[in-house]
C-alpha atoms as a PDB file:
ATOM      1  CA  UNK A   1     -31.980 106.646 159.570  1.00  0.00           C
ATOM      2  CA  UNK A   2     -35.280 106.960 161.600  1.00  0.00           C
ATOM      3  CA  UNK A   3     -37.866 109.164 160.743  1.00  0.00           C
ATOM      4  CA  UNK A   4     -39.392 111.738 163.498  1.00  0.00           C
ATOM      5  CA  UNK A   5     -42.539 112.495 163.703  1.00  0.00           C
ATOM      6  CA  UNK A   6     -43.840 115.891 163.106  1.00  0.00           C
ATOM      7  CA  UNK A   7     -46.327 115.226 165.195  1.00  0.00           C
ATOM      8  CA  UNK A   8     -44.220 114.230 167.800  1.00  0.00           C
ATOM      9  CA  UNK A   9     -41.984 117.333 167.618  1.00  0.00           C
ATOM     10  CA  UNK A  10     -44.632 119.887 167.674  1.00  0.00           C
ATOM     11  CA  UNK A  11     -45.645 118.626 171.269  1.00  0.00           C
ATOM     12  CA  UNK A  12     -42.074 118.641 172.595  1.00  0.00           C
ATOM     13  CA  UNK A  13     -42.604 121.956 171.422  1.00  0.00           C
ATOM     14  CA  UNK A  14     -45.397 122.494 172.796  1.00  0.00           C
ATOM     15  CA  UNK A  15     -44.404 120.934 176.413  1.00  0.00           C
ATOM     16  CA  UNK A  16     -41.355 123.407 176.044  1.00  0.00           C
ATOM     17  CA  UNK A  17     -42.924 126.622 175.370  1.00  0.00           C
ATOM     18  CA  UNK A  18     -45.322 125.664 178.351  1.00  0.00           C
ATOM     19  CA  UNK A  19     -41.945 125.218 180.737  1.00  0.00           C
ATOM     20  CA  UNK A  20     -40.023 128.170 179.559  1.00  0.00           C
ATOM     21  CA  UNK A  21     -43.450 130.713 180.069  1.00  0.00           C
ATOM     22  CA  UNK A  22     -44.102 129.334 183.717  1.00  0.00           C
ATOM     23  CA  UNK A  23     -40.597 130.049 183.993  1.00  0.00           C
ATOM     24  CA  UNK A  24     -38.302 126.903 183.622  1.00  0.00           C
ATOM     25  CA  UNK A  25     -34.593 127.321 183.129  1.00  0.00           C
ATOM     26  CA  UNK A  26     -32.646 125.664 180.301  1.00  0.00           C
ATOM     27  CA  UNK A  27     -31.177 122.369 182.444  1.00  0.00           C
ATOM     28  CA  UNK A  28     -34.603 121.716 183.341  1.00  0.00           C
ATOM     29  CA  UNK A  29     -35.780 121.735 179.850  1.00  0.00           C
ATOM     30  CA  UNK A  30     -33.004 119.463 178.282  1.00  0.00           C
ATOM     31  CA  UNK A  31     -33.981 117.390 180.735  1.00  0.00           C
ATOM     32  CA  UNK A  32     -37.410 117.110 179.754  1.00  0.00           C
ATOM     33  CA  UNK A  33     -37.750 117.766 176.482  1.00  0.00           C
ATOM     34  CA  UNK A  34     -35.860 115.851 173.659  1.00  0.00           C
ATOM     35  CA  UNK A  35     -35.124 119.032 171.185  1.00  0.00           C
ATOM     36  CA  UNK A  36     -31.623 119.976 170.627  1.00  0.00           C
ATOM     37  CA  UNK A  37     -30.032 122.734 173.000  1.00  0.00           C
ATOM     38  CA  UNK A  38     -29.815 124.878 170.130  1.00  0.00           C
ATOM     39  CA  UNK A  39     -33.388 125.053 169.723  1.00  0.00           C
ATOM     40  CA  UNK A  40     -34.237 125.047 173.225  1.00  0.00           C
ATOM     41  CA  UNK A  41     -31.965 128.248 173.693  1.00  0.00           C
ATOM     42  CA  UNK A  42     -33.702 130.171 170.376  1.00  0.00           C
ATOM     43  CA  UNK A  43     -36.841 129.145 171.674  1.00  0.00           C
ATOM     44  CA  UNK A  44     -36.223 130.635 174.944  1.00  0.00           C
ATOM     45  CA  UNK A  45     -35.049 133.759 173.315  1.00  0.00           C
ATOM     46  CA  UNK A  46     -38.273 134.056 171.304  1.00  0.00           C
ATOM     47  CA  UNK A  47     -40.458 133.712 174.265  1.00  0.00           C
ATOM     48  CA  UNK A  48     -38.533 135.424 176.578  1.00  0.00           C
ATOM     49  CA  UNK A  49     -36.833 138.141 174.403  1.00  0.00           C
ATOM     50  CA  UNK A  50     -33.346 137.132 176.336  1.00  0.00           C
ATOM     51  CA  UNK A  51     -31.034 134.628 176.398  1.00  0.00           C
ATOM     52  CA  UNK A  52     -31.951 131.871 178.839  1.00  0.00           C
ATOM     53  CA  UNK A  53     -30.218 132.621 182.528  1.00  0.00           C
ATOM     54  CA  UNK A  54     -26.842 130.724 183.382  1.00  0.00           C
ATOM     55  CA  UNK A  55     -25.536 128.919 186.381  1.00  0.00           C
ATOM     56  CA  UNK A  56     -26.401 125.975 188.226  1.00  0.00           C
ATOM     57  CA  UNK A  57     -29.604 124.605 189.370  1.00  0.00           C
ATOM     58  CA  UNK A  58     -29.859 124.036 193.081  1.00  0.00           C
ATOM     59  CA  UNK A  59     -28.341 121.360 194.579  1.00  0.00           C
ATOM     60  CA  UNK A  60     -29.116 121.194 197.756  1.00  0.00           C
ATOM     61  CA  UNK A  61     -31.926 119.566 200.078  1.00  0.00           C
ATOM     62  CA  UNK A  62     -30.861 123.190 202.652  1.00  0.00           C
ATOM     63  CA  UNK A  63     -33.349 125.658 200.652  1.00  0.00           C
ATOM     64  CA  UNK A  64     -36.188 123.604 201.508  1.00  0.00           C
ATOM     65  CA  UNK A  65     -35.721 123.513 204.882  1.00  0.00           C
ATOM     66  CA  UNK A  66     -35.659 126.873 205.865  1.00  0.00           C
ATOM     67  CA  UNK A  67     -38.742 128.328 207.446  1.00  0.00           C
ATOM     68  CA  UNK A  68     -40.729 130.600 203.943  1.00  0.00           C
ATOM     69  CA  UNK A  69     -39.727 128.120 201.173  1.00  0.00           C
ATOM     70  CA  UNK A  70     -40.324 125.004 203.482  1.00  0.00           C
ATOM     71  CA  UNK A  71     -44.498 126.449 204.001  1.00  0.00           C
ATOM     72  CA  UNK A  72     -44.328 126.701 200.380  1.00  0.00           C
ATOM     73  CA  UNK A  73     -42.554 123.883 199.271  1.00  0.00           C
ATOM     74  CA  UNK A  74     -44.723 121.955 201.705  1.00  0.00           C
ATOM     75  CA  UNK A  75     -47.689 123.302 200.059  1.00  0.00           C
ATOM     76  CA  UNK A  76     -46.525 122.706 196.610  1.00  0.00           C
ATOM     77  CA  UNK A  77     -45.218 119.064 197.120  1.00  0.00           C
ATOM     78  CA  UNK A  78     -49.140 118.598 198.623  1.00  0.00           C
ATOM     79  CA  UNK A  79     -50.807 119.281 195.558  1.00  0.00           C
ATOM     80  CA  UNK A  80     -47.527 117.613 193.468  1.00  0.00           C
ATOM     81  CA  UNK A  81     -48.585 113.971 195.964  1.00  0.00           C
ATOM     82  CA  UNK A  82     -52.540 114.455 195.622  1.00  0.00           C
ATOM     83  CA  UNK A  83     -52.236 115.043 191.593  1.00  0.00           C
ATOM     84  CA  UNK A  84     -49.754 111.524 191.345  1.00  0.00           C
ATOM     85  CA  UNK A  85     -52.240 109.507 193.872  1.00  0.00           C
ATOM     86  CA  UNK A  86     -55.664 110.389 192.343  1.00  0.00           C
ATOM     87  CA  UNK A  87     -55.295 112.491 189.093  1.00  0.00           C
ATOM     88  CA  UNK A  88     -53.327 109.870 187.392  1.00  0.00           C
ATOM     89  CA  UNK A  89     -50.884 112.903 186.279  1.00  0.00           C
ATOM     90  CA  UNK A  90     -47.279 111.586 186.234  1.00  0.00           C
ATOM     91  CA  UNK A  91     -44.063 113.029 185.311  1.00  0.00           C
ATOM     92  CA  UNK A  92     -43.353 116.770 184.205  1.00  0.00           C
ATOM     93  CA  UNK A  93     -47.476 116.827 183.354  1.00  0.00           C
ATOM     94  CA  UNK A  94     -47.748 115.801 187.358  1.00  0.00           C
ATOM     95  CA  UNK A  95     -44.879 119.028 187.931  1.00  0.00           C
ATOM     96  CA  UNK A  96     -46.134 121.747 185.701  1.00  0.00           C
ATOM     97  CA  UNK A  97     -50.274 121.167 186.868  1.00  0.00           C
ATOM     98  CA  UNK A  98     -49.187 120.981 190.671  1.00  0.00           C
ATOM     99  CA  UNK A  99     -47.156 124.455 189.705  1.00  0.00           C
ATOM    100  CA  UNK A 100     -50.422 125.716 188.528  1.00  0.00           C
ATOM    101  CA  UNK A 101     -52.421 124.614 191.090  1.00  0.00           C
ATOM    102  CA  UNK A 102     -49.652 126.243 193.414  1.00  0.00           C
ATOM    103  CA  UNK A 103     -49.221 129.759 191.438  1.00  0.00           C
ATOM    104  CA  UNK A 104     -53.350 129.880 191.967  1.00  0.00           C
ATOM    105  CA  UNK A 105     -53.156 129.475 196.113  1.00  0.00           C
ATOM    106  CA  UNK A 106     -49.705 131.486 196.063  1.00  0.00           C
ATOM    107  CA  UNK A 107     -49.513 134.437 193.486  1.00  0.00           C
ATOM    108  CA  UNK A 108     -46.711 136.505 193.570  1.00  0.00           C
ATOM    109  CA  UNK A 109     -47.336 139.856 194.084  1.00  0.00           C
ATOM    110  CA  UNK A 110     -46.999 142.449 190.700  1.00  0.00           C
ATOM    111  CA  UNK A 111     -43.865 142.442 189.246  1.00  0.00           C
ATOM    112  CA  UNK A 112     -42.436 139.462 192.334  1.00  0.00           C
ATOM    113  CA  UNK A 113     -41.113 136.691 191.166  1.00  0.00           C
ATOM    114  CA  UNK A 114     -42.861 133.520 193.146  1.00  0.00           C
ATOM    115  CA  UNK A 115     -41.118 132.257 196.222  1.00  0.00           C
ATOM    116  CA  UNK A 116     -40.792 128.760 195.188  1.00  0.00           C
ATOM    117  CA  UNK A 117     -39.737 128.739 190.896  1.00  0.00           C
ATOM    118  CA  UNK A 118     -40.781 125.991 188.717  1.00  0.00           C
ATOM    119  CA  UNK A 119     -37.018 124.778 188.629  1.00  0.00           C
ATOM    120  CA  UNK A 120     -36.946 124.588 192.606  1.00  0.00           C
ATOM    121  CA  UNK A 121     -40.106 122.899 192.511  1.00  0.00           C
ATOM    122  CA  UNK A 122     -38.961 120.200 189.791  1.00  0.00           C
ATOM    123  CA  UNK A 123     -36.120 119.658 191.984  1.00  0.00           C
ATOM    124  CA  UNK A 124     -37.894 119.140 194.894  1.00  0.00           C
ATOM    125  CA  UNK A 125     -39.928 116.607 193.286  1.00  0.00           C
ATOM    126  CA  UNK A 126     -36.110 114.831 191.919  1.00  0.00           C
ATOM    127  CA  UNK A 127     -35.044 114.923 196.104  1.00  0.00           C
ATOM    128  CA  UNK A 128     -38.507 113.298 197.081  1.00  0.00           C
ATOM    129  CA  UNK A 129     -37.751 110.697 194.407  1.00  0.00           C
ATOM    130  CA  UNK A 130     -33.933 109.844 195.884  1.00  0.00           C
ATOM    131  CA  UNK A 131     -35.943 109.895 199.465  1.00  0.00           C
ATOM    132  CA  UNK A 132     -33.309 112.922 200.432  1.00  0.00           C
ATOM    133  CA  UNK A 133     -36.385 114.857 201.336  1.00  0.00           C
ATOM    134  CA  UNK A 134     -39.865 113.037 202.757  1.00  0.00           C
ATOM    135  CA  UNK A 135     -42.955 114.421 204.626  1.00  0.00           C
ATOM    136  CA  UNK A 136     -43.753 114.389 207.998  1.00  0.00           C
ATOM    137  CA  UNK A 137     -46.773 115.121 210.170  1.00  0.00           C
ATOM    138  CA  UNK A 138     -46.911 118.241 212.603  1.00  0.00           C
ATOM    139  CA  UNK A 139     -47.417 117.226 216.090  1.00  0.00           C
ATOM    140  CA  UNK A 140     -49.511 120.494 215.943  1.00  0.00           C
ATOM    141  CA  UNK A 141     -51.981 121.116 213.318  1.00  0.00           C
ATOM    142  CA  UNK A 142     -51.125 117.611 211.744  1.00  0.00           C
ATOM    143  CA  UNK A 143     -50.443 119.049 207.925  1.00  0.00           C
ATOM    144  CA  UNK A 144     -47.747 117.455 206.256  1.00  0.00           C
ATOM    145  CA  UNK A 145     -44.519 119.283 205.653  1.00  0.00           C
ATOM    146  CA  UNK A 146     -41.026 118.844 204.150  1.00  0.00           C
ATOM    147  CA  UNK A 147     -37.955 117.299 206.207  1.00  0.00           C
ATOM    148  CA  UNK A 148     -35.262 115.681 206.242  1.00  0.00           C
ATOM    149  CA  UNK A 149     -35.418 112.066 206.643  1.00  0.00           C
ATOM    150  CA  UNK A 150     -32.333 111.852 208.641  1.00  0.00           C
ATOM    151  CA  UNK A 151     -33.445 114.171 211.745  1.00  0.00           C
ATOM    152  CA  UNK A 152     -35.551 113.201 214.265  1.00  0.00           C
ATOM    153  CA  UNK A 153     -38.810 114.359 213.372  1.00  0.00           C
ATOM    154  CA  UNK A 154     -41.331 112.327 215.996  1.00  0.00           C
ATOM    155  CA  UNK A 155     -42.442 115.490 217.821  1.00  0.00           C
ATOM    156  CA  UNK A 156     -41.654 117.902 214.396  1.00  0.00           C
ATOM    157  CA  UNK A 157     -43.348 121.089 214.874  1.00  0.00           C
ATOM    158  CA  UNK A 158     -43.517 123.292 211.407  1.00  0.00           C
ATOM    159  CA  UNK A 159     -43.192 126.582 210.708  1.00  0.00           C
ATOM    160  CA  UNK A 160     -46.433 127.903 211.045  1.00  0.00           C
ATOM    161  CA  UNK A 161     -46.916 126.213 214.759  1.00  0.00           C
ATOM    162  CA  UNK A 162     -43.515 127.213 215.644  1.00  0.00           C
ATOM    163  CA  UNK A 163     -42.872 130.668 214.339  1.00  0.00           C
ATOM    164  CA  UNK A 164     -39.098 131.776 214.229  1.00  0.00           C
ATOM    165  CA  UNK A 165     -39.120 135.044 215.804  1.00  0.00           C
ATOM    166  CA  UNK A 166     -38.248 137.077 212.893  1.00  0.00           C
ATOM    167  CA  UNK A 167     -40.917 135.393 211.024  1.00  0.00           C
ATOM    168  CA  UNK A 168     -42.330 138.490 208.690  1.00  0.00           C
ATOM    169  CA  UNK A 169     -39.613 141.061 209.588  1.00  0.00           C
ATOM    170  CA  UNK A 170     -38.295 140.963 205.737  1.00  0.00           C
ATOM    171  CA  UNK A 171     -37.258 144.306 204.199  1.00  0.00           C
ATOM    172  CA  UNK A 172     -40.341 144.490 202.276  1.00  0.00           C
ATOM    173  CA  UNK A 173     -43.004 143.756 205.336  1.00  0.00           C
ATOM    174  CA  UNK A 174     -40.845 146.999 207.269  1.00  0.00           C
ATOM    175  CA  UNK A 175     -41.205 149.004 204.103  1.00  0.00           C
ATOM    176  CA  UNK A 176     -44.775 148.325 203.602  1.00  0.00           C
ATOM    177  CA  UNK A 177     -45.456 148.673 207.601  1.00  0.00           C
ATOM    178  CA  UNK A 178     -43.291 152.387 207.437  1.00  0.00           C
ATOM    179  CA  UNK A 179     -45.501 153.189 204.156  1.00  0.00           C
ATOM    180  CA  UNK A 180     -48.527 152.423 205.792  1.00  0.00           C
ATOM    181  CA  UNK A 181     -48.316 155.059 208.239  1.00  0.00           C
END
């Protein structure tokens, strides 16, 4: 029988009450951390005060693409490439500092949850590492942004250089214009 280390287990600990407060769902955490479901769950319910959510994580490159979560999960994979190159931060360290660093330049707005979650960004980081997402240079403004590797993305244009037309017409931005007046 091997002995653990106490030592050892406080900082999973540790590294998992840091992931469940900056809002990390359970599959993310068993993947991470090497404590027992069990005590990941009553751990989350201590924190939290409620059971840890259910359902899948996302699965799909699609969420990233679209025109809000691809400025932000451009942003965020930025700061995620910049800490791996010249920080020396690697693996869920690298994840949950870039986070951080992206929560500071992208706060959500009183009682919002961010646009782009921990888990999301994780994931995003797991689909640059299978190369089923890369980053490509706008033909523009020349920041790098999130696309697929399988379109054609010489002359890529992003979202900020090439607006969609209902760019800002959310429920929220009418309610806040109508309010404002």
């Amino acid at each position: 029988m091997s002995k653990k280390s106490v030592v050892s287990e406080a900082q999973e600990i540790q590294l998992a009450i840091e992931l469940i407060q900056l809002g990390a769902r359970l599959q993310l955490l068993e993947s991470e951390v090497s404590l027992s479901r069990e005590r990941l769950i009553k751990l989350y319910k201590e924190l939290k005060g409620v059971s840890p959510p259910k359902g899948m994580l996302p699965f799909s490159t699609d969420w990233f693409l679209t025109w809000q979560p691809n400025i932000h999960s451009s942003l965020y994979i930025n700061i995620y490439k910049f800490l791996v190159d010249n920080a020396g931060a690697s693996g869920v360290q690298a994840v949950m500092k870039a986070y951080q660093l992206y929560l500071e330049q992208m706060p959500p707005e009183p009682g919002e949850e961010p646009l782009l979650s921990l888990t999301r960004a994780w994931t995003l980081v797991r689909f640059f590492q299978g190369n089923m997402l890369v980053l490509a240079p706008c033909a523009k403004c020349q920041g790098k942004f999130v696309v697929n590797p399988l379109d054609l993305n010489d002359s890529y244009h992003c979202g900020l250089c090439n607006m969609p037309s209902r760019a800002g017409k959310t429920r929220k931005a009418k309610d806040a214009a109508a309010s404002a007046s």
